[in-house]
PDB file of N, CA and C in Angstrom:
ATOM      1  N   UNK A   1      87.839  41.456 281.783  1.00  0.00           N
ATOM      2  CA  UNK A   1      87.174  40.556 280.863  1.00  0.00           C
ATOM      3  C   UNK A   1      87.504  40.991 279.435  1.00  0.00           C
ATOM      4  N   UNK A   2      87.665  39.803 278.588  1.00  0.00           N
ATOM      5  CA  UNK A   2      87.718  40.539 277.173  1.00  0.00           C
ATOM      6  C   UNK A   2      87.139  40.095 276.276  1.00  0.00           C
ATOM      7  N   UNK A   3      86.480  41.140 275.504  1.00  0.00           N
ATOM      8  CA  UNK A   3      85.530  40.846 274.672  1.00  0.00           C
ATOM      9  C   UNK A   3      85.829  40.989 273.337  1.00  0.00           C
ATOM     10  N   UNK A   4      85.367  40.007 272.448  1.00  0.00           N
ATOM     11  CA  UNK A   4      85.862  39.779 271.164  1.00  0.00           C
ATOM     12  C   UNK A   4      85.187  40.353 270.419  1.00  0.00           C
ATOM     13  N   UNK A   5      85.085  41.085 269.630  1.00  0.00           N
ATOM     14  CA  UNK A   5      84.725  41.670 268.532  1.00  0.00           C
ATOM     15  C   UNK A   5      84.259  40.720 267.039  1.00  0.00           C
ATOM     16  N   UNK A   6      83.205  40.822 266.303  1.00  0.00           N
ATOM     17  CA  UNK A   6      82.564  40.192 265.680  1.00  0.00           C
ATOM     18  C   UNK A   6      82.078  40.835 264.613  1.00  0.00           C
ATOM     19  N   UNK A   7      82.106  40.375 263.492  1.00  0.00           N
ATOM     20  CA  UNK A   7      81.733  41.223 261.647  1.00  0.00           C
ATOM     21  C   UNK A   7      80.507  40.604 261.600  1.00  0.00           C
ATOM     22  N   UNK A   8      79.501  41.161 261.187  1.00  0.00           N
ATOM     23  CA  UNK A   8      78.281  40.707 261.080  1.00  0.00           C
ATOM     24  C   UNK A   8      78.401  41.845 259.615  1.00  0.00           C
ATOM     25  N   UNK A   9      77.331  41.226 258.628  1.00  0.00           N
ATOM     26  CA  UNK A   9      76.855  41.932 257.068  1.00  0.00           C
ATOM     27  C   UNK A   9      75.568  42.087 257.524  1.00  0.00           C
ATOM     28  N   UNK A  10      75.700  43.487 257.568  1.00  0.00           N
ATOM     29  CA  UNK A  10      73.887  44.133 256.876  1.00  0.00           C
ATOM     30  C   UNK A  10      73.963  44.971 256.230  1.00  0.00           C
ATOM     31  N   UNK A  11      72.533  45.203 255.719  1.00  0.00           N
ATOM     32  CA  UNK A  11      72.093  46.400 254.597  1.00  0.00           C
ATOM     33  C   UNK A  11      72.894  47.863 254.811  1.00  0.00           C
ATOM     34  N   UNK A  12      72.801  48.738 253.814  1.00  0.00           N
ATOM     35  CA  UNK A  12      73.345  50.242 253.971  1.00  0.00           C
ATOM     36  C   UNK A  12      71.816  50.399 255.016  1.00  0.00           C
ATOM     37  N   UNK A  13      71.057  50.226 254.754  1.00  0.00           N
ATOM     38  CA  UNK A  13      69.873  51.108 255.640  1.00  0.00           C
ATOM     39  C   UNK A  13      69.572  50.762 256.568  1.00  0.00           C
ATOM     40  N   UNK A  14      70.139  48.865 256.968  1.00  0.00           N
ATOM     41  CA  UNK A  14      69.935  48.607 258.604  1.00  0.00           C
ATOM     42  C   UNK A  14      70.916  49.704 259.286  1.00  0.00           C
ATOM     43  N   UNK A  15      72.183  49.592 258.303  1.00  0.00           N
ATOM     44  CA  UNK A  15      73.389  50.228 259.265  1.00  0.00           C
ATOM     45  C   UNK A  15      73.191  52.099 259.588  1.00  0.00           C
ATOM     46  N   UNK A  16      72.402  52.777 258.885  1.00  0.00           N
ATOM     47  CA  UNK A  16      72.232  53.927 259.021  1.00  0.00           C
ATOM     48  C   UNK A  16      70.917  54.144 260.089  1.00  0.00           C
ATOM     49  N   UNK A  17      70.125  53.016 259.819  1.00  0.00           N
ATOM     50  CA  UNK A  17      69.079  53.261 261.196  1.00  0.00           C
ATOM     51  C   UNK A  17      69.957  53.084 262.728  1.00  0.00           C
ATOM     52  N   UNK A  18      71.106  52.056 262.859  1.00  0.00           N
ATOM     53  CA  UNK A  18      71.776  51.985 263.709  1.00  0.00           C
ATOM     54  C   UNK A  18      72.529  52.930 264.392  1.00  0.00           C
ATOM     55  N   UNK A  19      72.754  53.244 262.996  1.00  0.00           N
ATOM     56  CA  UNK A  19      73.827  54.613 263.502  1.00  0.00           C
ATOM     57  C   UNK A  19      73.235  56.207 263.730  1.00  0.00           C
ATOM     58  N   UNK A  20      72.073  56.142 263.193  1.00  0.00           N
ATOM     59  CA  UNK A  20      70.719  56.840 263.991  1.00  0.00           C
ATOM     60  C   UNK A  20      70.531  56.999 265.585  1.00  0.00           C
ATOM     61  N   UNK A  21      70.332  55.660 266.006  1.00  0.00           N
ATOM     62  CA  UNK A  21      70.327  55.428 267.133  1.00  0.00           C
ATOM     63  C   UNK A  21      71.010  55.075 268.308  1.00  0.00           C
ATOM     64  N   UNK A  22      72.141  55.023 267.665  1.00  0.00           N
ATOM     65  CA  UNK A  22      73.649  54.837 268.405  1.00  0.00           C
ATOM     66  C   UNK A  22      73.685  56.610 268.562  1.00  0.00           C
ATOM     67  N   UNK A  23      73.603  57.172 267.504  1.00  0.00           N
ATOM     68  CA  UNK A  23      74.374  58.625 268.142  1.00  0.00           C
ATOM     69  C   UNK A  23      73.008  59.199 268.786  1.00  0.00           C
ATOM     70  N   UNK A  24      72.094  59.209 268.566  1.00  0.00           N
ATOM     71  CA  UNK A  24      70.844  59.792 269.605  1.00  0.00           C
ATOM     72  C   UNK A  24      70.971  59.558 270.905  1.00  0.00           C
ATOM     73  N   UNK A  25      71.004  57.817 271.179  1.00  0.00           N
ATOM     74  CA  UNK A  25      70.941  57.127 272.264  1.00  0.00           C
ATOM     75  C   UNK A  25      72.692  57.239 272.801  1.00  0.00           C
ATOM     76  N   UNK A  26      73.506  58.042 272.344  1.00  0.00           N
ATOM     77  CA  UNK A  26      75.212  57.826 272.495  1.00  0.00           C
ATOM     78  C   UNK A  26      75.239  56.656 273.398  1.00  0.00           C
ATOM     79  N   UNK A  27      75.208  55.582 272.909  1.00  0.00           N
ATOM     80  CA  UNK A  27      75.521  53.970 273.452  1.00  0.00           C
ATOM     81  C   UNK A  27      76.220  53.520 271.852  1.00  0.00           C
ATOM     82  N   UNK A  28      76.703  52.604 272.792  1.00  0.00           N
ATOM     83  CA  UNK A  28      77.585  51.488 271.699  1.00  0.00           C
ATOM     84  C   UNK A  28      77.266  50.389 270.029  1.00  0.00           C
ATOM     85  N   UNK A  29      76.866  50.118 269.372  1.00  0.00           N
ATOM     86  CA  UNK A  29      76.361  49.113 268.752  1.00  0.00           C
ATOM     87  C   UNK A  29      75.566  48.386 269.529  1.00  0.00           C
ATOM     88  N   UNK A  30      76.581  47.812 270.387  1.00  0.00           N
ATOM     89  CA  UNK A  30      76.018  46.550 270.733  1.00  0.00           C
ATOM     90  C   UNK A  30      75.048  46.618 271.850  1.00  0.00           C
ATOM     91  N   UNK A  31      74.923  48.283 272.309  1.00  0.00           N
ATOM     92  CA  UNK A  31      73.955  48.183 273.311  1.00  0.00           C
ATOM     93  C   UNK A  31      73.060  48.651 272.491  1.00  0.00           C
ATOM     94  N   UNK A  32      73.095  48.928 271.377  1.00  0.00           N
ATOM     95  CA  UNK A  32      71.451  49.670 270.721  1.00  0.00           C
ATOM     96  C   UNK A  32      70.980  48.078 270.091  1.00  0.00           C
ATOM     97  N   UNK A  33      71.589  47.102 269.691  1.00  0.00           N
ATOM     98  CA  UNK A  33      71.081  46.115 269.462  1.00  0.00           C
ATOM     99  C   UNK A  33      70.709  45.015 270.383  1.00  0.00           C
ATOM    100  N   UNK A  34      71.298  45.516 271.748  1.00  0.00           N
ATOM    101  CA  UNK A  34      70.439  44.675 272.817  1.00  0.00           C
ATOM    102  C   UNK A  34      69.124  45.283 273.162  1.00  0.00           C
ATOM    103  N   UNK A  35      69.106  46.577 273.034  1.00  0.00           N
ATOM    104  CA  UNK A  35      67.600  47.186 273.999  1.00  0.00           C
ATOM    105  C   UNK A  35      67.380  46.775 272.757  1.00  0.00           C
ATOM    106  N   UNK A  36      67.226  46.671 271.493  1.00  0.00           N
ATOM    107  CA  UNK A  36      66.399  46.529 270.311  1.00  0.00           C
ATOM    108  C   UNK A  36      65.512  45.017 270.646  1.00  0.00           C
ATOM    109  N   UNK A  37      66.626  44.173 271.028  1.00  0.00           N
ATOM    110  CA  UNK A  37      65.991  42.763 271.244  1.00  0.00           C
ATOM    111  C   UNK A  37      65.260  42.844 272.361  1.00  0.00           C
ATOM    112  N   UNK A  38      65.895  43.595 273.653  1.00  0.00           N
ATOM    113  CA  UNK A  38      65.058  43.349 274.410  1.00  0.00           C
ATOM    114  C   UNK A  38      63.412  43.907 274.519  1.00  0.00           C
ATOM    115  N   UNK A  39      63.822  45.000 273.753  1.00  0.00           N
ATOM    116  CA  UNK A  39      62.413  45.461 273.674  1.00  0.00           C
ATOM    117  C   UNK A  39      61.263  44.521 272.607  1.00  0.00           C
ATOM    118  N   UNK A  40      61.911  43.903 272.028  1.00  0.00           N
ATOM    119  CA  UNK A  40      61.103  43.171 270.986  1.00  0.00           C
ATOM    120  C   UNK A  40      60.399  41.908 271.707  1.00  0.00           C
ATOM    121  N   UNK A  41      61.354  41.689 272.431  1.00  0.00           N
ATOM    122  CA  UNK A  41      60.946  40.300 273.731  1.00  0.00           C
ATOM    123  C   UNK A  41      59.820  40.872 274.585  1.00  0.00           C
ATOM    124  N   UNK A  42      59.691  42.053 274.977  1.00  0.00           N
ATOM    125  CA  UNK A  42      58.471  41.855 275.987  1.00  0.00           C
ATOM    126  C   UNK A  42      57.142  42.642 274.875  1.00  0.00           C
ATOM    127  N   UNK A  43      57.373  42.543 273.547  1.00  0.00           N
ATOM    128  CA  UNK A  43      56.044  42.592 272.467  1.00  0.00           C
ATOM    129  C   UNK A  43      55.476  41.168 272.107  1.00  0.00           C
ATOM    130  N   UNK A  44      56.090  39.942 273.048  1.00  0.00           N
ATOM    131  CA  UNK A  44      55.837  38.244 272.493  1.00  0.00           C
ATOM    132  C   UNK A  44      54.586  37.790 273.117  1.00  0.00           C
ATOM    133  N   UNK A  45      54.070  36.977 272.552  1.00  0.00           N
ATOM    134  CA  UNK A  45      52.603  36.110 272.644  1.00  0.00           C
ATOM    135  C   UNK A  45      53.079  36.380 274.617  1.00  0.00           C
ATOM    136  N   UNK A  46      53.885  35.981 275.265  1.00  0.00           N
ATOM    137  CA  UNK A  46      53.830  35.596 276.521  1.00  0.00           C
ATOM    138  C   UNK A  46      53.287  36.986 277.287  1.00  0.00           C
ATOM    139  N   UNK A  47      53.300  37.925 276.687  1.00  0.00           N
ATOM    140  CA  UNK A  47      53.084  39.691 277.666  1.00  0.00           C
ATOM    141  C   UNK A  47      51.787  39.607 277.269  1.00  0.00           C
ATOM    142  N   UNK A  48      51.407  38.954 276.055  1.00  0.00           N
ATOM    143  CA  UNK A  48      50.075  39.450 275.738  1.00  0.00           C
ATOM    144  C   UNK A  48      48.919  38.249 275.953  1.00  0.00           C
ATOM    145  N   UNK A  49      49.646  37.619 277.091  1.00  0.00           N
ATOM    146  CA  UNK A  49      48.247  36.359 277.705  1.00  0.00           C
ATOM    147  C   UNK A  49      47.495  37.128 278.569  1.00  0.00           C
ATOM    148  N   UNK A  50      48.105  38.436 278.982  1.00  0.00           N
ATOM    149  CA  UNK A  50      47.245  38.780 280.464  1.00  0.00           C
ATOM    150  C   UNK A  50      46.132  39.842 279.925  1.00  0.00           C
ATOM    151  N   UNK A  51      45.986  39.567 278.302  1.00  0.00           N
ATOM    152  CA  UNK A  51      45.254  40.462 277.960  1.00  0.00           C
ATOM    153  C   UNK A  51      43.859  39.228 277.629  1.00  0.00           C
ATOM    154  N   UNK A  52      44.190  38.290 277.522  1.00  0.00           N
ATOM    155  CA  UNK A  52      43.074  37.151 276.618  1.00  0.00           C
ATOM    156  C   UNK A  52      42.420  36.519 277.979  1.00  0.00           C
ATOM    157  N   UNK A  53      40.858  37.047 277.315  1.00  0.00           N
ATOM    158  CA  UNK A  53      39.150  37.083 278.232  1.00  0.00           C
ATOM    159  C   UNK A  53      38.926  38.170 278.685  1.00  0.00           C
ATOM    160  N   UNK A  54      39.828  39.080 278.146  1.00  0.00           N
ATOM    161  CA  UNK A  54      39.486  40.513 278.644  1.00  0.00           C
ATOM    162  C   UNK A  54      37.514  41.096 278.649  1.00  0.00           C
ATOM    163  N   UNK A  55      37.820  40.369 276.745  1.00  0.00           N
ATOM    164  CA  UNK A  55      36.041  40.367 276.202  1.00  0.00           C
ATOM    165  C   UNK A  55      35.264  39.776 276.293  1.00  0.00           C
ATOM    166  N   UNK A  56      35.770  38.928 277.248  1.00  0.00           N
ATOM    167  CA  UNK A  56      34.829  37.345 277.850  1.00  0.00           C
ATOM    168  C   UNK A  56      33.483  37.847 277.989  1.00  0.00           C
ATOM    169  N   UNK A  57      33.377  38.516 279.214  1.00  0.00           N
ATOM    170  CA  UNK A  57      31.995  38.895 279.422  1.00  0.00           C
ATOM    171  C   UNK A  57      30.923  40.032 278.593  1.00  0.00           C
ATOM    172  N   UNK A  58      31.999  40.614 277.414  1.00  0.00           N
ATOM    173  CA  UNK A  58      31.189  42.164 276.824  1.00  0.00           C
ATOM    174  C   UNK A  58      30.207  41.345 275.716  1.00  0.00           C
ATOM    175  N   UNK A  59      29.221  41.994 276.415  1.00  0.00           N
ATOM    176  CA  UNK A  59      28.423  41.822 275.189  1.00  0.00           C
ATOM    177  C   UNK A  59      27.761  42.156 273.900  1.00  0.00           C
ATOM    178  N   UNK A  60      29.245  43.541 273.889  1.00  0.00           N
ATOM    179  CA  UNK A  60      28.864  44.668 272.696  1.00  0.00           C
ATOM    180  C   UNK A  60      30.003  43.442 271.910  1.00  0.00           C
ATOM    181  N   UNK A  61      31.241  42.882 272.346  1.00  0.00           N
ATOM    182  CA  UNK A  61      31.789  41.980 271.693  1.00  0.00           C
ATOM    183  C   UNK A  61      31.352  40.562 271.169  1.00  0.00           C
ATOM    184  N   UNK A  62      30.218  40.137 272.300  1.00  0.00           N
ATOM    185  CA  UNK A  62      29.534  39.069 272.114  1.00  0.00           C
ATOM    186  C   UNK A  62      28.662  39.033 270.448  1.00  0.00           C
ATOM    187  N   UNK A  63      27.965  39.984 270.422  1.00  0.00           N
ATOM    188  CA  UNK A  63      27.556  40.555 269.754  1.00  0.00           C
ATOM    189  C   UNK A  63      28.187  40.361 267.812  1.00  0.00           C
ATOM    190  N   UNK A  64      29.257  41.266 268.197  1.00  0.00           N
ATOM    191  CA  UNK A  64      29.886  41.721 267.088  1.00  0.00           C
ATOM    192  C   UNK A  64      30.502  40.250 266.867  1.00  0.00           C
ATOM    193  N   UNK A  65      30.922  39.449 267.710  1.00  0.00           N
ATOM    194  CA  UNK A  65      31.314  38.152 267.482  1.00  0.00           C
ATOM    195  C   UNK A  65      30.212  37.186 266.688  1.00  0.00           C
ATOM    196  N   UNK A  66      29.386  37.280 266.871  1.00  0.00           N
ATOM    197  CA  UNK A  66      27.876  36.473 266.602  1.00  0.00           C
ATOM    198  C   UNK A  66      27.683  37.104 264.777  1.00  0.00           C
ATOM    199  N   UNK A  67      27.873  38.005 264.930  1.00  0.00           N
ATOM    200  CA  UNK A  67      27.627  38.758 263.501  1.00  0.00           C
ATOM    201  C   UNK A  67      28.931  38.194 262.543  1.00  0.00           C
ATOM    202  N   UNK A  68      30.087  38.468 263.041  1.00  0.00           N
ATOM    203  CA  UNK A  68      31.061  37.962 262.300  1.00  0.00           C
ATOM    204  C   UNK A  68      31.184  36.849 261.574  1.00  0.00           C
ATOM    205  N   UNK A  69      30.765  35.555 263.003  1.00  0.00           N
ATOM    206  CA  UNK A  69      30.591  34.695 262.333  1.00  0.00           C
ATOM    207  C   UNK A  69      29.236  33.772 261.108  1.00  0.00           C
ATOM    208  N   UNK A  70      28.752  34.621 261.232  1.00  0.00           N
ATOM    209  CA  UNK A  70      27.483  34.460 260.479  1.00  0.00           C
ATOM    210  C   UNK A  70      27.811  35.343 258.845  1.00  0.00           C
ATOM    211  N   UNK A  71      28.691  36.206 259.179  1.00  0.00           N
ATOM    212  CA  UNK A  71      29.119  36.490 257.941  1.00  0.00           C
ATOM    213  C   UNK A  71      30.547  35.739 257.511  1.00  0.00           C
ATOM    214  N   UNK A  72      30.878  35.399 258.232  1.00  0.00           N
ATOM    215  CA  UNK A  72      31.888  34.469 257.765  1.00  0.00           C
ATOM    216  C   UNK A  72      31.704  33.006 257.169  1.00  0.00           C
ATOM    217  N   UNK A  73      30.534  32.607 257.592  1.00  0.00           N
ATOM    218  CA  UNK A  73      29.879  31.521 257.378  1.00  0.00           C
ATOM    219  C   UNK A  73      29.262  32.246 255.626  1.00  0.00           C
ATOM    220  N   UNK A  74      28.695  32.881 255.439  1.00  0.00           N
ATOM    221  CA  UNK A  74      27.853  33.079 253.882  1.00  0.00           C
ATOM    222  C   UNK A  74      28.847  33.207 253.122  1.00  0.00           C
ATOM    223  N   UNK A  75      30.423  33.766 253.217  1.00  0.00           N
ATOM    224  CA  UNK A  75      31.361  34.130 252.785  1.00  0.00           C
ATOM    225  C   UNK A  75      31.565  32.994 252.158  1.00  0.00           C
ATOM    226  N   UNK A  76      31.903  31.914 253.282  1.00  0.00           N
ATOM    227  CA  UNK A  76      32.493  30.574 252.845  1.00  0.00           C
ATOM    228  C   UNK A  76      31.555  29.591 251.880  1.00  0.00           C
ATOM    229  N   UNK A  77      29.803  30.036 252.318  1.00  0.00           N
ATOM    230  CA  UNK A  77      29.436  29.154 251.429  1.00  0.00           C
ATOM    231  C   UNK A  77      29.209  30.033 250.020  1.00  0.00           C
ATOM    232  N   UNK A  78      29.943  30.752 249.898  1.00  0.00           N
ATOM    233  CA  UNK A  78      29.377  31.887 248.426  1.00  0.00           C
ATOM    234  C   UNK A  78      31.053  31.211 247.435  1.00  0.00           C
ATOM    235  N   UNK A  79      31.675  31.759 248.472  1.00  0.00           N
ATOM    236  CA  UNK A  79      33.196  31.737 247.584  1.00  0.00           C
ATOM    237  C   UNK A  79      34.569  30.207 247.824  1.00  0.00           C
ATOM    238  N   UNK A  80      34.118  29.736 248.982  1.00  0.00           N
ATOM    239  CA  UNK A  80      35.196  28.406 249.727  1.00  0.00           C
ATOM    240  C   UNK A  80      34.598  27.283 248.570  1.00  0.00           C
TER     241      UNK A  80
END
């Protein structure tokens, strides 16, 4: 297979964090900028649904929720 090679422009300091992690990680460019993406992909709204109603039932959150909005409410009618 052959793979084409490609010029991309970045900063002096993207390219020295790269090259940070290229020689730590001794991988290629292009593999320190794939785990980069890939790792950035499983930090997306979609990994973090299995966390939402966690606080559904707490009622130390219930709580602190009830307060919030009651101060959020005087906020708005002091300064909105």
């Amino acid at each position: 297979m052959y793979i084409m090679a490609k010029t991309i422009m970045i900063s002096d300091d993207v390219y020295k964090k790269l090259k940070i992690m290229k020689e730590r990680e001794d991988k290629s460019y292009s593999n320190v900028i794939i785990n980069l993406m890939e790792n950035k992909r499983s930090k997306t709204f979609t990994d973090l649904k299995k966390y939402f109603g966690v606080l559904k039932e707490d009622k130390e959150y219930d709580e602190i929720l009830k307060e919030t909005r009651k101060a959020w409410k005087k906020w708005t009618e002091s300064y909105a």
